[in-house]
C-alpha atoms as a PDB file:
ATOM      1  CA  UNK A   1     130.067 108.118  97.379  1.00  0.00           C
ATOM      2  CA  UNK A   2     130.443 105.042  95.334  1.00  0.00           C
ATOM      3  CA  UNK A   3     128.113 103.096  93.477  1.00  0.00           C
ATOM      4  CA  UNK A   4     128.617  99.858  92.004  1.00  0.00           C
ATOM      5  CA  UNK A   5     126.099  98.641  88.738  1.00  0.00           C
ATOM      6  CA  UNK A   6     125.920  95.773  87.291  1.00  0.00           C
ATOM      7  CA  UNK A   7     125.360  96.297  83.447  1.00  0.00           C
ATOM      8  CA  UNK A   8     124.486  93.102  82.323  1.00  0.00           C
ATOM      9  CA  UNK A   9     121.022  91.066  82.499  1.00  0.00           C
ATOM     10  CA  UNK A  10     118.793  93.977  81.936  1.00  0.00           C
ATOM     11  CA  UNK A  11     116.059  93.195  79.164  1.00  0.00           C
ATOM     12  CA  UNK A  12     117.370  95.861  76.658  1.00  0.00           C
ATOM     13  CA  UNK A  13     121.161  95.172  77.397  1.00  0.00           C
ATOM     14  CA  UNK A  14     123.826  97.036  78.504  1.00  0.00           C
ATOM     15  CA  UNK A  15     123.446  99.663  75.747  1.00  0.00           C
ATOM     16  CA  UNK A  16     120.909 101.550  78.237  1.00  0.00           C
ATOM     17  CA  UNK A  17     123.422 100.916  81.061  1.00  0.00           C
ATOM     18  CA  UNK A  18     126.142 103.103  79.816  1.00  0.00           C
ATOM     19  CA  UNK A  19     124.003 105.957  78.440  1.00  0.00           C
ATOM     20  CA  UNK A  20     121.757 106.076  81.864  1.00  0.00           C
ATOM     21  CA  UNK A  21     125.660 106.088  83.307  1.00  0.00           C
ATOM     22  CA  UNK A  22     126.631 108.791  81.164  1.00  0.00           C
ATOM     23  CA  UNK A  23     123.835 111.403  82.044  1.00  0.00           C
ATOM     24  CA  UNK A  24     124.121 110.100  85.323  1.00  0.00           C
ATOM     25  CA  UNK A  25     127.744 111.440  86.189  1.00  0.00           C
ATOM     26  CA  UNK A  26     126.892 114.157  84.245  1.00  0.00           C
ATOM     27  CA  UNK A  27     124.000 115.129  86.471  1.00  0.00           C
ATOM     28  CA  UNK A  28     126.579 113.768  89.602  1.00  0.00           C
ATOM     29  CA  UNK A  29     129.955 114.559  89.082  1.00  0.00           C
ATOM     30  CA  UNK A  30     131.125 113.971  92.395  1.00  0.00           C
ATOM     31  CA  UNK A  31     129.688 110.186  92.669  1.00  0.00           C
ATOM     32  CA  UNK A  32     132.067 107.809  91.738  1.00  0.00           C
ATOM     33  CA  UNK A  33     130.395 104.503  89.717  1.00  0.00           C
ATOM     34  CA  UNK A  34     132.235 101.512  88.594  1.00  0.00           C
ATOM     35  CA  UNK A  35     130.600  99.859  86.263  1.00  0.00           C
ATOM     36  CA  UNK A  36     131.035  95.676  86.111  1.00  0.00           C
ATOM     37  CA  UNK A  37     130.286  93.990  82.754  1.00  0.00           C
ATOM     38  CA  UNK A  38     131.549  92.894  79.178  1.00  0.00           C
ATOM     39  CA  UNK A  39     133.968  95.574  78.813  1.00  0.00           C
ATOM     40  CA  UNK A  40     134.077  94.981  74.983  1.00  0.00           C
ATOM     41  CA  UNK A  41     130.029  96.445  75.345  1.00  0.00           C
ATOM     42  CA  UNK A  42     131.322  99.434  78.151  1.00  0.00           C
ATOM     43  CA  UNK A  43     134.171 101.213  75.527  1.00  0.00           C
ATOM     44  CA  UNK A  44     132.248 104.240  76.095  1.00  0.00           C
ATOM     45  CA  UNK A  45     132.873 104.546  79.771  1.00  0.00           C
ATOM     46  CA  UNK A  46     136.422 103.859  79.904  1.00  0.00           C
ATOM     47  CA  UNK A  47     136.922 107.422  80.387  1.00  0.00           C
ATOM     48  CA  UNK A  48     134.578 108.419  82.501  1.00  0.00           C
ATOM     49  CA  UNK A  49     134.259 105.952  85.068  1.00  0.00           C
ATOM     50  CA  UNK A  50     136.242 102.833  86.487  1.00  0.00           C
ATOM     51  CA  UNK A  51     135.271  99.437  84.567  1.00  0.00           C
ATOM     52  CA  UNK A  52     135.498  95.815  85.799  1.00  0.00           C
ATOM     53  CA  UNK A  53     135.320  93.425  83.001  1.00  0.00           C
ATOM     54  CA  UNK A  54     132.930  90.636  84.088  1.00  0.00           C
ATOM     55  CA  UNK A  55     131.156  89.609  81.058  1.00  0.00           C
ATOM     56  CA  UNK A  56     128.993  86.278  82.489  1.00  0.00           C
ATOM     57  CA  UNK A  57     125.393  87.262  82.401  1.00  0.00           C
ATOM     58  CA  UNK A  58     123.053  85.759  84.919  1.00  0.00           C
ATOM     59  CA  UNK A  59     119.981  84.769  83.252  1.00  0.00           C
ATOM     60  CA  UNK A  60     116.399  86.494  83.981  1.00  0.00           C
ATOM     61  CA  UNK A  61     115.156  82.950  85.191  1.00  0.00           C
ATOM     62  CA  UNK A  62     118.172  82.373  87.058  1.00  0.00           C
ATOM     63  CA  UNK A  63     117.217  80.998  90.751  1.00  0.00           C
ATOM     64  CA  UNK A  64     119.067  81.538  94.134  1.00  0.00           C
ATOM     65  CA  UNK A  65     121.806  78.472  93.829  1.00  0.00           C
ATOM     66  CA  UNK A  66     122.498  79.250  90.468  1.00  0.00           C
ATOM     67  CA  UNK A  67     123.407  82.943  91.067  1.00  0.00           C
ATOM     68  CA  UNK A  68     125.763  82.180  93.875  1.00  0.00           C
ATOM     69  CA  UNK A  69     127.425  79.842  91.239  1.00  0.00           C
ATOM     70  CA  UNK A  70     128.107  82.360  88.318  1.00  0.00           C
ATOM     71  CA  UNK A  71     131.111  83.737  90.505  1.00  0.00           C
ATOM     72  CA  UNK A  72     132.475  85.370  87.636  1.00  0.00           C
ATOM     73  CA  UNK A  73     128.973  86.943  86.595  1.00  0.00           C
ATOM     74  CA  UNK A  74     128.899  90.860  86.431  1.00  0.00           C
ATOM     75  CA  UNK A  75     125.829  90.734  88.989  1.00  0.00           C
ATOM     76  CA  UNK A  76     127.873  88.203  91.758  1.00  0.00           C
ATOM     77  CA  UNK A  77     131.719  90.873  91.299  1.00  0.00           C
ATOM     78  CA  UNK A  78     129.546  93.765  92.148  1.00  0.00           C
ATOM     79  CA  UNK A  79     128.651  92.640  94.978  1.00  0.00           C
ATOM     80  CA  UNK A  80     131.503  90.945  96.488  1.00  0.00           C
ATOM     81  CA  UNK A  81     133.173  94.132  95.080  1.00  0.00           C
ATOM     82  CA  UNK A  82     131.170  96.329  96.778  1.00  0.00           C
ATOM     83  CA  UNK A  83     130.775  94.519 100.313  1.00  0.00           C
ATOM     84  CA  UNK A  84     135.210  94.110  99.984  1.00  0.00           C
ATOM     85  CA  UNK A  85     135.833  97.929  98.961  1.00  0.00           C
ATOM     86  CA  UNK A  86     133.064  99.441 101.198  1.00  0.00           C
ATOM     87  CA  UNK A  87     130.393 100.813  98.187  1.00  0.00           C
ATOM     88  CA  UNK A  88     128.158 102.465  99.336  1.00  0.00           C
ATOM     89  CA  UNK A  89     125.223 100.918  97.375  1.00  0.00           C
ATOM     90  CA  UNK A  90     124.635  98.573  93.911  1.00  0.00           C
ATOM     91  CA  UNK A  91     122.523  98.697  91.215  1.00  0.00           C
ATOM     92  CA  UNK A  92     121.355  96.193  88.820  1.00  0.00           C
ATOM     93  CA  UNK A  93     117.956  95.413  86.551  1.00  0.00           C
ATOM     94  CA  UNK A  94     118.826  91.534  86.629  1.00  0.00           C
ATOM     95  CA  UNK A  95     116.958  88.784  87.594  1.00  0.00           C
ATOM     96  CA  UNK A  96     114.804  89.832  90.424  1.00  0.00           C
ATOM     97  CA  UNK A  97     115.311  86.678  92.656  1.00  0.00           C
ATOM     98  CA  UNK A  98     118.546  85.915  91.771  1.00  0.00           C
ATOM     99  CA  UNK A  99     120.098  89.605  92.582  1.00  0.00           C
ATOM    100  CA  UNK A 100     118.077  89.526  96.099  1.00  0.00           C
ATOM    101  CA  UNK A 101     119.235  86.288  96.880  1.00  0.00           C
ATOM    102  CA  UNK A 102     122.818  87.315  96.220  1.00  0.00           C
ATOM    103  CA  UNK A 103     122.533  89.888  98.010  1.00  0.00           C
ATOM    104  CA  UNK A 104     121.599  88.859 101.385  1.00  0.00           C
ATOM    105  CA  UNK A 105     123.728  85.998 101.170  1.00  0.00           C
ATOM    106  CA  UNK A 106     126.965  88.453  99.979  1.00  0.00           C
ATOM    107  CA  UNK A 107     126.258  91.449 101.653  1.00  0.00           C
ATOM    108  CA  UNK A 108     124.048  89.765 104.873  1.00  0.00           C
ATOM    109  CA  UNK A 109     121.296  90.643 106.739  1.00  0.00           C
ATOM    110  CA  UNK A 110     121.413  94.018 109.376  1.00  0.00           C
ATOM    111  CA  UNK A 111     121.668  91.452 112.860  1.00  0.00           C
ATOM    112  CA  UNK A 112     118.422  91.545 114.275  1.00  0.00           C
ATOM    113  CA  UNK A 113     116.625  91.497 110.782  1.00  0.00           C
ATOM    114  CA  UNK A 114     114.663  88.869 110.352  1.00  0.00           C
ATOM    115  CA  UNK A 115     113.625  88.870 106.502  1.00  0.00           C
ATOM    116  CA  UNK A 116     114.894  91.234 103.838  1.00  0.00           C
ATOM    117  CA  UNK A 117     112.099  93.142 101.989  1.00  0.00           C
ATOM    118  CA  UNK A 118     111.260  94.985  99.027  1.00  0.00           C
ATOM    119  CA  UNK A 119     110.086  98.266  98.884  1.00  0.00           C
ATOM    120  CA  UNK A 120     109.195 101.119  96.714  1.00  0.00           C
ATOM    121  CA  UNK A 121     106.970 104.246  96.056  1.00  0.00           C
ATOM    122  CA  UNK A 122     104.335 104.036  94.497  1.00  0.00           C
ATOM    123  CA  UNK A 123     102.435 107.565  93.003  1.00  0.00           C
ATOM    124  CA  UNK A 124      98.748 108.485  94.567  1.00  0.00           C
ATOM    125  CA  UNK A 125      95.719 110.519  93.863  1.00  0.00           C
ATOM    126  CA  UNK A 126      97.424 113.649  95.767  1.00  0.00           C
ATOM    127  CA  UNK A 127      99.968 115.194  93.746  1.00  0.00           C
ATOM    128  CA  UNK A 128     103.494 115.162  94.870  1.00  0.00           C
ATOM    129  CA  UNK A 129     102.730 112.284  97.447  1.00  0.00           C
ATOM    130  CA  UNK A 130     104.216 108.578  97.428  1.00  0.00           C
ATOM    131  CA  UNK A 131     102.905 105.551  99.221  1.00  0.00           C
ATOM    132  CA  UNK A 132     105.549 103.131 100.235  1.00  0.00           C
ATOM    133  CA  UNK A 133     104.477  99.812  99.921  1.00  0.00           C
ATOM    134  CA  UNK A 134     106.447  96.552 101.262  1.00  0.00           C
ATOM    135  CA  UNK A 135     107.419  93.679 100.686  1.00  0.00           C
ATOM    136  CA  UNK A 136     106.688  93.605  96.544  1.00  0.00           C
ATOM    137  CA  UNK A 137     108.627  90.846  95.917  1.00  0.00           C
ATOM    138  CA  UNK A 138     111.535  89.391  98.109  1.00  0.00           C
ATOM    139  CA  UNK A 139     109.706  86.523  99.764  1.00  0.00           C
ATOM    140  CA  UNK A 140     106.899  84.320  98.682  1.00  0.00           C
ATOM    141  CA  UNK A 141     105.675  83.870 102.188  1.00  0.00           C
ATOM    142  CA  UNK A 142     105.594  86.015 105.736  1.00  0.00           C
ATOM    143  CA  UNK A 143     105.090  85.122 109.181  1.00  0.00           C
ATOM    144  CA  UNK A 144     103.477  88.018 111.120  1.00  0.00           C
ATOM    145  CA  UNK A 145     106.347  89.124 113.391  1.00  0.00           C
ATOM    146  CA  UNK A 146     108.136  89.657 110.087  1.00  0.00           C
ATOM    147  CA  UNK A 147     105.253  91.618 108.738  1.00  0.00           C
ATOM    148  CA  UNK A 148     105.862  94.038 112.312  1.00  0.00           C
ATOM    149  CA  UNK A 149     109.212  94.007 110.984  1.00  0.00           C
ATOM    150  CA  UNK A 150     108.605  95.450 107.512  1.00  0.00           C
ATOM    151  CA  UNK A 151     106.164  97.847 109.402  1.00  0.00           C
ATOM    152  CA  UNK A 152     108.824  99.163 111.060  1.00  0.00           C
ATOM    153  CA  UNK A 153     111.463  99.496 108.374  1.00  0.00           C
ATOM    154  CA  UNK A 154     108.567 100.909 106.339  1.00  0.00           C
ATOM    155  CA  UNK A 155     108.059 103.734 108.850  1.00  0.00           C
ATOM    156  CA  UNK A 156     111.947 104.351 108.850  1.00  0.00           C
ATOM    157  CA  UNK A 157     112.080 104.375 105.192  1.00  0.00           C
ATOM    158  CA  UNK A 158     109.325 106.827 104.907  1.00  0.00           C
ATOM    159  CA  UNK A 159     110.566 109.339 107.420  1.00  0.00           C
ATOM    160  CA  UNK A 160     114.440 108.884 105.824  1.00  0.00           C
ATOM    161  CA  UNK A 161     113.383 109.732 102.775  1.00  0.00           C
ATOM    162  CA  UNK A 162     110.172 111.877 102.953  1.00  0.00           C
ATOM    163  CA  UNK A 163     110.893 113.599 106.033  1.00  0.00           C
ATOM    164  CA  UNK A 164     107.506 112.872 108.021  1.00  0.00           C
ATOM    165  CA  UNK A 165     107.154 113.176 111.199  1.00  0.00           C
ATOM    166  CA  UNK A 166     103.880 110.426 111.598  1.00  0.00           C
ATOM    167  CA  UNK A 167     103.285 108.127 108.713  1.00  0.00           C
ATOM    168  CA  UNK A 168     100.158 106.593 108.542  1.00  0.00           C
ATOM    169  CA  UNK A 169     100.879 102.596 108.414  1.00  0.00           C
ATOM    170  CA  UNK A 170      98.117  99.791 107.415  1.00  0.00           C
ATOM    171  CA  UNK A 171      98.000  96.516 106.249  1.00  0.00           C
ATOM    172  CA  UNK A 172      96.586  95.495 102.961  1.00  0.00           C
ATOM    173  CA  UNK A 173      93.799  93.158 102.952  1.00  0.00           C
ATOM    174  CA  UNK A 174      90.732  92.313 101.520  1.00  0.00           C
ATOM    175  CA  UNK A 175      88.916  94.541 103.774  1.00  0.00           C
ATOM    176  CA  UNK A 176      89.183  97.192 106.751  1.00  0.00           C
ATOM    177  CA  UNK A 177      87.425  94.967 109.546  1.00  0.00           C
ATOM    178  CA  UNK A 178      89.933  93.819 111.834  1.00  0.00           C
ATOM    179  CA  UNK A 179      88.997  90.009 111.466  1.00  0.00           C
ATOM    180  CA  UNK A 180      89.831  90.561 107.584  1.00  0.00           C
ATOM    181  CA  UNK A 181      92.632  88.763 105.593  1.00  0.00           C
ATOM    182  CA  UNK A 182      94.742  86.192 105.844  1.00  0.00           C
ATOM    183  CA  UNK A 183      95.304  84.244 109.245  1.00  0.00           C
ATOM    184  CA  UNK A 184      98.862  85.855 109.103  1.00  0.00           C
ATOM    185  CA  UNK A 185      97.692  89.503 108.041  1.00  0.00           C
ATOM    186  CA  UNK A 186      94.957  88.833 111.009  1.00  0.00           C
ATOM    187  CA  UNK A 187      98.257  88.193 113.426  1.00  0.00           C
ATOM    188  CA  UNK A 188     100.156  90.745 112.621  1.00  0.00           C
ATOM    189  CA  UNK A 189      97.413  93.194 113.360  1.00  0.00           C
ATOM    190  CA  UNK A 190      96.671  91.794 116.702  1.00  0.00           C
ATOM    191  CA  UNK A 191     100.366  92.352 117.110  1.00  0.00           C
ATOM    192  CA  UNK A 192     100.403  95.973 115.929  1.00  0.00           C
ATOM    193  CA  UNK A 193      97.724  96.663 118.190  1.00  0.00           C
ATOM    194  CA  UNK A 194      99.546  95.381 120.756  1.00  0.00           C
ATOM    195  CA  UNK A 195     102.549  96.784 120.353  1.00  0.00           C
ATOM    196  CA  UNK A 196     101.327 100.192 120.270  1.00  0.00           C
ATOM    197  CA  UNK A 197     102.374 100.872 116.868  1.00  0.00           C
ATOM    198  CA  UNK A 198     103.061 104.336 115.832  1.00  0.00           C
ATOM    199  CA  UNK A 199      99.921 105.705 113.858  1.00  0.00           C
ATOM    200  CA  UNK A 200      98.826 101.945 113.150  1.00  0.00           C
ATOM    201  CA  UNK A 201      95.615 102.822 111.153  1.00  0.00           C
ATOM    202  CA  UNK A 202      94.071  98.976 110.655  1.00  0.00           C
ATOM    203  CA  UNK A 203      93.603  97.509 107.169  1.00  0.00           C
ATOM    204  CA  UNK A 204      93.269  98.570 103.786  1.00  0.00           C
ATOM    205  CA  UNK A 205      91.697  97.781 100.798  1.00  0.00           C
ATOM    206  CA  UNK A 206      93.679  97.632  97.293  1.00  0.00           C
ATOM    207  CA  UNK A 207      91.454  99.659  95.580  1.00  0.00           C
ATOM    208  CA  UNK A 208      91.814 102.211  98.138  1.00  0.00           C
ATOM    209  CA  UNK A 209      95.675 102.424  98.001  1.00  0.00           C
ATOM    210  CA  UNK A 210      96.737 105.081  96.144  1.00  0.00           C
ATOM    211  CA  UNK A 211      94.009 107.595  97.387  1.00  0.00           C
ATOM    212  CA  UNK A 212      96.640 109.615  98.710  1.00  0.00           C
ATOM    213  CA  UNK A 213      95.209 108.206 102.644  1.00  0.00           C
ATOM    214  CA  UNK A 214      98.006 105.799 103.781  1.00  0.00           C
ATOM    215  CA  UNK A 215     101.730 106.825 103.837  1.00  0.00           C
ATOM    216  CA  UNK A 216     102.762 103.134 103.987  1.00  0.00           C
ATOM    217  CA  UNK A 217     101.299  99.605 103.017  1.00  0.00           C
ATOM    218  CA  UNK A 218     102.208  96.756 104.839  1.00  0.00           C
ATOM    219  CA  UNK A 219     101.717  92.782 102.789  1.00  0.00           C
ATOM    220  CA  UNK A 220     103.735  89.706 102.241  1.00  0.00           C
ATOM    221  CA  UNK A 221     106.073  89.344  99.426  1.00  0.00           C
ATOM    222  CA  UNK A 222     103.545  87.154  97.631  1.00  0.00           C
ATOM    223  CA  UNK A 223     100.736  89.434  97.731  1.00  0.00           C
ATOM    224  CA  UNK A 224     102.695  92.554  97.362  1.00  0.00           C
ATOM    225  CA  UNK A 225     104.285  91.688  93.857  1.00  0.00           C
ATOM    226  CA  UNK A 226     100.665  91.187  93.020  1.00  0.00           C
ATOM    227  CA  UNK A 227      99.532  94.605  93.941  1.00  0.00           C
ATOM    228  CA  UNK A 228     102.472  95.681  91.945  1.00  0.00           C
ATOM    229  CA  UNK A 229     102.417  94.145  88.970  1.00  0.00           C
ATOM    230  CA  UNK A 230      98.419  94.586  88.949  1.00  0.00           C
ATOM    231  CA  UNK A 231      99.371  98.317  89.216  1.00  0.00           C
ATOM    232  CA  UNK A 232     101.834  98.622  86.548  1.00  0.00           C
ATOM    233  CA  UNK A 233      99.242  96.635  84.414  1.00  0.00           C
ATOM    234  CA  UNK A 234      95.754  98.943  85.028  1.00  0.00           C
ATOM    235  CA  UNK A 235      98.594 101.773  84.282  1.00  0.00           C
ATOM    236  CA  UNK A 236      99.772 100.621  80.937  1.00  0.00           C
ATOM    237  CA  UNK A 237      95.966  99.441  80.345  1.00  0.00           C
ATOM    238  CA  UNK A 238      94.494 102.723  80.922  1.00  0.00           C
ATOM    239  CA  UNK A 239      97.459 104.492  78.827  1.00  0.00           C
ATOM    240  CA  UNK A 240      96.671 102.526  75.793  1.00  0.00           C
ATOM    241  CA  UNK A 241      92.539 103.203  76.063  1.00  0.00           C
ATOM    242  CA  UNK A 242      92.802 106.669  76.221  1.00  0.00           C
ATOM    243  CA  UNK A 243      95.648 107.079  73.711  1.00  0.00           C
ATOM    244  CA  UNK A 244      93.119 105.127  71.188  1.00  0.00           C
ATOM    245  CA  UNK A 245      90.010 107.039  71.842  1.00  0.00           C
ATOM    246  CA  UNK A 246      92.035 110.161  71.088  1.00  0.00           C
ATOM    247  CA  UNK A 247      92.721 109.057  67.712  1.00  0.00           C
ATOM    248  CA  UNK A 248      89.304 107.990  66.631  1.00  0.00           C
ATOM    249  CA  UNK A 249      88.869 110.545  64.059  1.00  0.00           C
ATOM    250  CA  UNK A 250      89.894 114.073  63.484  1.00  0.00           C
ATOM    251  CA  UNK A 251      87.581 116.015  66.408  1.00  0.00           C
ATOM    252  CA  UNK A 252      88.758 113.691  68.897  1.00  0.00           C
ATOM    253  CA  UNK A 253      92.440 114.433  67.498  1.00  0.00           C
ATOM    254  CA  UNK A 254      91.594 118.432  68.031  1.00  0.00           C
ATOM    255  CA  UNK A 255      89.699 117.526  71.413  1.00  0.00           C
ATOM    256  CA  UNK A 256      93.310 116.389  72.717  1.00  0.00           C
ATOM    257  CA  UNK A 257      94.745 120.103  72.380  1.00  0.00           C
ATOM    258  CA  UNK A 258      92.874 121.037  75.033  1.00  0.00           C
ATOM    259  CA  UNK A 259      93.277 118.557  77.539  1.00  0.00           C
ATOM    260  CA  UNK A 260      97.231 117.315  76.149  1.00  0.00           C
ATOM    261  CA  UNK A 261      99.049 119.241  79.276  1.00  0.00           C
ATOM    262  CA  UNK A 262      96.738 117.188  81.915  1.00  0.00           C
ATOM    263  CA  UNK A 263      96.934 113.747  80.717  1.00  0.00           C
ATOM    264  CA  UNK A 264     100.734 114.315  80.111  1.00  0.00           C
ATOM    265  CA  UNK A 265     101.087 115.205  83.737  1.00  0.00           C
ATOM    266  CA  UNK A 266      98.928 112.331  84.824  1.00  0.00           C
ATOM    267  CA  UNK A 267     101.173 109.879  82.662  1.00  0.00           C
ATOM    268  CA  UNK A 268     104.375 110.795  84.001  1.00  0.00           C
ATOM    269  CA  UNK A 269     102.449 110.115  87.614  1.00  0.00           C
ATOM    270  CA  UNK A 270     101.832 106.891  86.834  1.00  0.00           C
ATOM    271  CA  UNK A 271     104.565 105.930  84.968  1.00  0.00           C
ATOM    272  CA  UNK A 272     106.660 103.350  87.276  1.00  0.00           C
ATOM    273  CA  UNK A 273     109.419 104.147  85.486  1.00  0.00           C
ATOM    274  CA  UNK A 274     109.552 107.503  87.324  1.00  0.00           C
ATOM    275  CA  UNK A 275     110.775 105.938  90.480  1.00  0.00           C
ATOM    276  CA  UNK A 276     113.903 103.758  88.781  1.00  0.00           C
ATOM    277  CA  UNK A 277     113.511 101.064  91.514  1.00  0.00           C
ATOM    278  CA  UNK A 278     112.951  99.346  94.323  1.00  0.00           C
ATOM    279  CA  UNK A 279     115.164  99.276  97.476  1.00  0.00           C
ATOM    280  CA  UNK A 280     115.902  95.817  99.396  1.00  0.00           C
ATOM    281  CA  UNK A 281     115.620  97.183 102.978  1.00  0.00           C
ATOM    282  CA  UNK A 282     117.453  95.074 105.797  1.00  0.00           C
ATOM    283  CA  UNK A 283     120.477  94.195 104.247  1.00  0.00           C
ATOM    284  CA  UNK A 284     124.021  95.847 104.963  1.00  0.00           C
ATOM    285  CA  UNK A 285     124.001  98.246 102.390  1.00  0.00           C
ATOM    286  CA  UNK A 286     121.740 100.232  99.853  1.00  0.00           C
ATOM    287  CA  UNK A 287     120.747  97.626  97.488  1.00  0.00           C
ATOM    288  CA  UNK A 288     118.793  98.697  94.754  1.00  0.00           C
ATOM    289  CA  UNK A 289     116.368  96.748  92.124  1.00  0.00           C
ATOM    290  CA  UNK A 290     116.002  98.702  88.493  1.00  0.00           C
ATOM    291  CA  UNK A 291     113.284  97.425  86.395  1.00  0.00           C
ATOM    292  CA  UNK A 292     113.563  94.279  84.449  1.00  0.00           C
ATOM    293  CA  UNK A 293     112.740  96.225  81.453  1.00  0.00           C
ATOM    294  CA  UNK A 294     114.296  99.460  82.024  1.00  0.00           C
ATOM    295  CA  UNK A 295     114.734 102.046  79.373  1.00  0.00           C
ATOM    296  CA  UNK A 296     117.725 105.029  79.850  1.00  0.00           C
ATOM    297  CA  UNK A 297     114.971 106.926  81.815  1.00  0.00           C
ATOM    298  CA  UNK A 298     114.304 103.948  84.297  1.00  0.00           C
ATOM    299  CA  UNK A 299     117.888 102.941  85.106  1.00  0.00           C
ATOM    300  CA  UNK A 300     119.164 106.924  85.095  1.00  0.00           C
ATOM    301  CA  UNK A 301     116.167 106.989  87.799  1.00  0.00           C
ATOM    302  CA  UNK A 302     117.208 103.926  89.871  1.00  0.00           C
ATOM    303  CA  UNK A 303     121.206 105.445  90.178  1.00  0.00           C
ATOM    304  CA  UNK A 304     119.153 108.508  91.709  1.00  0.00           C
ATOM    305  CA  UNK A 305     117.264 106.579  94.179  1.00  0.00           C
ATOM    306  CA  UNK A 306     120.957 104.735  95.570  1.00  0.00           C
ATOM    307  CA  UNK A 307     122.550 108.160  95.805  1.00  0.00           C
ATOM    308  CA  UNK A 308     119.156 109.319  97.362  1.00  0.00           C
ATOM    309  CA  UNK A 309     119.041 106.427  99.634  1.00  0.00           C
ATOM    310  CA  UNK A 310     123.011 106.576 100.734  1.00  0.00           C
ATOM    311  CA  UNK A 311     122.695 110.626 101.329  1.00  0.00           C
ATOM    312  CA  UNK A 312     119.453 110.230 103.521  1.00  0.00           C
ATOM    313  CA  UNK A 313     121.064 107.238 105.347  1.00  0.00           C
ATOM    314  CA  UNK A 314     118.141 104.804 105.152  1.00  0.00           C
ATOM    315  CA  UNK A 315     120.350 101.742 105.965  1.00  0.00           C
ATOM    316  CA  UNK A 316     122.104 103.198 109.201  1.00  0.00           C
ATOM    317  CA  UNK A 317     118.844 104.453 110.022  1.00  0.00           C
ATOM    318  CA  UNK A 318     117.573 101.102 109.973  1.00  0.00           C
ATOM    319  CA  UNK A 319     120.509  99.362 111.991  1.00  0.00           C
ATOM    320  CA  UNK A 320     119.628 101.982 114.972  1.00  0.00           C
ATOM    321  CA  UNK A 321     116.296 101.355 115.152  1.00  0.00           C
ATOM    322  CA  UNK A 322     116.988  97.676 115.097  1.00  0.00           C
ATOM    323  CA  UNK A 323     119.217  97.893 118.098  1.00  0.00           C
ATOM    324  CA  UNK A 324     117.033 100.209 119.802  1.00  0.00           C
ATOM    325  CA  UNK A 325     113.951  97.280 119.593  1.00  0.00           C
ATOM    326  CA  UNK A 326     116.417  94.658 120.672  1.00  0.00           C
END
């Protein structure tokens, strides 16, 4: 297996890049990563791993065009690396838009995709079960056969890398009554319906998302980054508020003994650091998003979810059920 990572553009620099890398191929000794970046920053890896000096940094706010134009930048030689030397999947925590741009344009769409999308899991009520919710981010806008798309890759996702049989599916909305949402949420369920959608269960509520009830949320790009950022947000937020009413005074400080195990536990659920990234499902090739903002933890997590990703064969998986609907 080899995995290419870009180790540039990441909020907290490359610093967290080649310690995440270290404990990585520690943890994987049999993956092979080549890192691309300053190589003045990336001394440390020399020995361990192959390193391609590309030191141009694409900016966070760096748009589509402007991406494609930094030829020389660590993010644009990973890819063309890895799409000319067959990697099997890349890694960066650069700009968000510019990376998925790149991406689809290097590495191209799977033929008979019709919009790239976005997707990660997200943790729920029920212990030890993810929802997988996409798109959360690549497009700004959806028409509703794309939405049946993302329903689809969804459902291969989920069964690739959670081994279910019949994933629940809905749509998120602003309410479970078929006529709910927006005119193209309101399409693409009159499509599912029609289609005969495997275990299509109708719309869903935000609030009601991570109950542990649906396997897989369906929404546009636009809508979807929303509901992700929102959740990161009321995570952080409720973090913070119960940290400082813990440390009110000394018999709130004791009070936390006793309950320290089960709010530890319930703040490495929620921490979105926990799953290391997002995957961009429909291109040719595991592409995966780190966090903007990741610490060693994050990006160590989002190498595990590309050798995850490449082992369960999520994109071949993808490109036969593609044909198979064609």
């Amino acid at each position: 297996m080899k995995i290419a990572v870009d180790a540039m553009g990441g909020d907290n620099g490359s610093k967290v890049v080649v310690t995440a890398v270290k404990q990585f191929l520690i943890e994987f000794p049999g993956v092979e990563v080549v890192v691309f970046g300053d190589k003045n920053e990336l001394e440390q890896l020399t020995s361990l791993c192959q390193v391609i000096d590309a030191p141009e940094t694409v900016p966070m706010e760096a748009g589509a065009l402007e991406v494609i134009r930094m030829k020389n930048s660590s993010m644009c030689v990973a890819l063309k690396t890895m799409k000319e030397q067959q990697f099997d999947a890349v890694v960066s925590a650069g700009s968000t838009g510019g990376y998925l741009a790149a991406a689809t344009l290097i590495l191209k769409l799977i033929p008979g995709v019709r919009r790239a999308a976005l997707v990660t899991s997200f943790p729920t009520k029920l212990k030890d079960k993810k929802l997988v919710v996409l798109d959360i981010g690549a497009n700004n806008e959806n028409s509703p056969e794309e939405l049946v798309q993302f329903a689809e890759m969804g459902r291969t996702y989920h069964q690739s890398l959670y081994n279910s049989d019949n994933p629940k599916t809905y749509l998120l909305s602003n309410g479970t009554e078929a006529h709910k949402g927006s005119p193209v949420g309101q399409a693409a369920y009159k499509l599912l319906l029609e289609t005969q959608f495997p275990n299509f269960c109708g719309n869903m509520e935000a609030r009601d998302a991570l109950t542990g009830e649906a396997d897989i949320l369906v929404t546009d790009g636009y809508t979807g980054n929303v509901f992700l950022k929102s959740s990161e947000g009321i995570a952080k937020l409720m973090s913070a508020m119960i940290k400082d009413n813990f440390k009110k005074n000394l018999w709130t400080k004791l009070g936390y003994l006793h309950v320290a195990k089960g709010f530890k536990e319930m703040s490495t659920t929620m921490n979105y650091k926990t799953t290391g990234g997002a995957m961009l499902l429909g291109v040719n090739g595991v592409v995966v998003k780190a966090h903007g903002n990741s610490d060693v933890y994050g990006f160590t997590n989002a190498l595990r979810v590309a050798k995850t990703m490449v082992e369960r064969r999520v994109v071949e998986t993808i490109k036969e059920m593609v044909k198979r609907g064609q």
